[in-house]
Protein backbone atom coordinates (compact mmCIF):
# COMPACT_ATOMS: atom_id res chain seq x y z
CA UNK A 1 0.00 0.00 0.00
CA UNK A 2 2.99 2.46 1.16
CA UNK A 3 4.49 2.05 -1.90
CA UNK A 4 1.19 2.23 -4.40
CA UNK A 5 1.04 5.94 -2.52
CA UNK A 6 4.60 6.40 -2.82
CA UNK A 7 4.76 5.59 -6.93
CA UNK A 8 1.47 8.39 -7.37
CA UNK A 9 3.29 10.61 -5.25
CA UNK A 10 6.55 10.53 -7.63
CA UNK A 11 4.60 10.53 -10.98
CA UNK A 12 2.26 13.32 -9.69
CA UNK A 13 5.62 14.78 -8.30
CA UNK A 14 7.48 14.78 -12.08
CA UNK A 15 4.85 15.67 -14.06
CA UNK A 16 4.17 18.71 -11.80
CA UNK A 17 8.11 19.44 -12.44
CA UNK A 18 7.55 18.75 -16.17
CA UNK A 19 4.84 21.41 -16.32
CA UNK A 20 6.87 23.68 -14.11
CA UNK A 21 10.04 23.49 -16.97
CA UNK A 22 8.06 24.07 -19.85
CA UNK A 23 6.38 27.22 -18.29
CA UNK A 24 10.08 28.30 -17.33
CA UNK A 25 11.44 27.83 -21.12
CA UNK A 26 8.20 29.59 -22.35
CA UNK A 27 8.63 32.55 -20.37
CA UNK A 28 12.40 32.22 -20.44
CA UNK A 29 12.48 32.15 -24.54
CA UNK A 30 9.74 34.87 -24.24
CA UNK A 31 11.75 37.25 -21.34
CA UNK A 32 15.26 36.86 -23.78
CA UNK A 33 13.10 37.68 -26.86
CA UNK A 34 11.57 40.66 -25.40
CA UNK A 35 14.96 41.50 -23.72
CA UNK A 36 17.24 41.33 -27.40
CA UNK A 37 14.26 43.42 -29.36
CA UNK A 38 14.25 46.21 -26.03
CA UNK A 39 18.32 46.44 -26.62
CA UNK A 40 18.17 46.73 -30.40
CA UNK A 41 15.75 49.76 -30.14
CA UNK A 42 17.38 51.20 -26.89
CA UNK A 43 14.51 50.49 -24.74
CA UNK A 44 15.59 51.01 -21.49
CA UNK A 45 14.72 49.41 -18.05
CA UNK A 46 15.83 49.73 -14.36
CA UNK A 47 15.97 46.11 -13.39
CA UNK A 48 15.10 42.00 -14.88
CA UNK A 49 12.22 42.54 -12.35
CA UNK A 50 11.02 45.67 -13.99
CA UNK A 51 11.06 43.76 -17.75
CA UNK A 52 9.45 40.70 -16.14
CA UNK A 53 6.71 42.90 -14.89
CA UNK A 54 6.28 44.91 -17.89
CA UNK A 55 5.96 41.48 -19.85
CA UNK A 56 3.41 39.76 -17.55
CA UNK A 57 1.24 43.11 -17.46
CA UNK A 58 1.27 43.79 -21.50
CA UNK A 59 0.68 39.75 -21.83
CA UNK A 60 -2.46 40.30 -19.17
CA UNK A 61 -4.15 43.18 -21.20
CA UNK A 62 -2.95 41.88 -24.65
CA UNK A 63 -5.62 38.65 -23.32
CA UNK A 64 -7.76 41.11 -22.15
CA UNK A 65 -7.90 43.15 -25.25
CA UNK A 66 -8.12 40.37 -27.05
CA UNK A 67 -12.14 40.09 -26.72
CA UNK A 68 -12.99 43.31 -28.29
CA UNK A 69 -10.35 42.88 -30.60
CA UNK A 70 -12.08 39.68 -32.34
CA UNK A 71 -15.56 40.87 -31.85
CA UNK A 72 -14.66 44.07 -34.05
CA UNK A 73 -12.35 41.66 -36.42
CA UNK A 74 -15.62 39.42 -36.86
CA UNK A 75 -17.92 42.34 -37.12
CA UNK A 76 -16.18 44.36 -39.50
CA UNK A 77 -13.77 41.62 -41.71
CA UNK A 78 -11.90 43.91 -43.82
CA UNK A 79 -7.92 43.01 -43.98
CA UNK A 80 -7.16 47.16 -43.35
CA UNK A 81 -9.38 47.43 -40.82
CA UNK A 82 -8.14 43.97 -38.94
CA UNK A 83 -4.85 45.76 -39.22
CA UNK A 84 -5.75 48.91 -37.41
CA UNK A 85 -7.79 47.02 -34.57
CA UNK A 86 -4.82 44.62 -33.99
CA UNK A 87 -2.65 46.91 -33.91
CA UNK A 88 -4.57 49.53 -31.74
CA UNK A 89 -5.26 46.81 -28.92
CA UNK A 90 -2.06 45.74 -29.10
CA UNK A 91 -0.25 49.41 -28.88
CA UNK A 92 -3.02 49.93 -26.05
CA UNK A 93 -1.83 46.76 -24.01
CA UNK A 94 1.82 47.59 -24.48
CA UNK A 95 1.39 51.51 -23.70
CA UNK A 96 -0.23 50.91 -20.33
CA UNK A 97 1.85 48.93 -19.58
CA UNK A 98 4.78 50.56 -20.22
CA UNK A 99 2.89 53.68 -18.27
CA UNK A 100 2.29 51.61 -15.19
CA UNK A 101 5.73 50.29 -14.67
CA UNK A 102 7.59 53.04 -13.76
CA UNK A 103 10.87 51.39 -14.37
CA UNK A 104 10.63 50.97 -18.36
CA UNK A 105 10.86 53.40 -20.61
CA UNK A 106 9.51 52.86 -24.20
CA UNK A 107 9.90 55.57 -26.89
CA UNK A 108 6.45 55.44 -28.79
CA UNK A 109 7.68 55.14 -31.93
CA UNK A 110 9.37 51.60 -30.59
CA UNK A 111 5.86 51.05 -29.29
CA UNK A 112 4.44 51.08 -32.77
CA UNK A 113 6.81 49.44 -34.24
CA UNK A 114 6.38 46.26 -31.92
CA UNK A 115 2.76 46.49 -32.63
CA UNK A 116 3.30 45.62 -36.18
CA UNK A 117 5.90 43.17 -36.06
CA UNK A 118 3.45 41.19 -33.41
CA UNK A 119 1.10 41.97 -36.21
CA UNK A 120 3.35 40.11 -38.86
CA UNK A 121 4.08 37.35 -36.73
CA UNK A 122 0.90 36.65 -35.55
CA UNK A 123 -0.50 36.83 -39.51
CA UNK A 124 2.64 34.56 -40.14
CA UNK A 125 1.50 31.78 -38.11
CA UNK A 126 -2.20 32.40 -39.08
CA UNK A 127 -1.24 31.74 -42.58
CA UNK A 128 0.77 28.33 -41.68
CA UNK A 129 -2.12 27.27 -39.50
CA UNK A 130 -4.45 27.66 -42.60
CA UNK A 131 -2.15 25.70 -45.37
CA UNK A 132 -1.86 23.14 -42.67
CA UNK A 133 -5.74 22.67 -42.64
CA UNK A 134 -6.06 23.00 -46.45
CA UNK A 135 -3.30 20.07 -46.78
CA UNK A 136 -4.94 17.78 -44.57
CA UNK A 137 -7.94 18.21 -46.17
């Protein structure tokens, strides 16, 4: 019986420390890639706590935003227009942000510049997601 509890406790035990790494090299990849585009624009920031906070607060409203944002997307449907509302709630979510923690400094042209490259990625992977699904069909 001790050991039956024992053997859960492990497995339950590793996969709780699997989950644990893979949040840490998300975040990690995510913290470094934030980190490298802040330094090529000259973004600067007090502290790694400051940055950490900044990302976790943008990532928090960028979710939030992100209701609105489809509704209008699904509403409206023009590619422009997807364009300006992506990019609006996404300069939104990274501006107060970047107003709120008062240890980062972002120039707002760098502001609107991320908001378009997020843009570009994000239609990026859209566009892979959809040949996948065409392929397989």
């Amino acid at each position: 019986m001790m050991k039956h509890i024992l053997g859960h406790m492990l497995v339950v035990t590793f996969i709780f420390l699997l989950i644990i790494f893979a949040l840490a090299i998300i975040i990690g990849g995510y913290f470094f890639d934030v980190t490298g585009f802040f330094a090529i624009f000259g973004v600067t920031y007090d502290s790694p706590g400051s940055l950490l906070l900044f990302i976790l607060l943008s990532f928090g409203l960028g979710f939030i935003f992100e209701i609105p944002e489809k509704f209008l997307n699904l509403l409206i449907g023009h590619k422009f227009i997807t364009f300006v509302v992506e990019c609006f709630f996404t300069w939104l979510a990274i501006h107060i942000a970047d107003e709120v923690i008062k240890g980062i400094s972002i120039p707002l042209d760098v502001e609107f510049l991320a908001c378009m490259f997020l843009f570009v990625i994000q239609q990026a992977f859209e566009d892979l997601e959809e040949k996948k699904n065409v392929e397989a069909e």
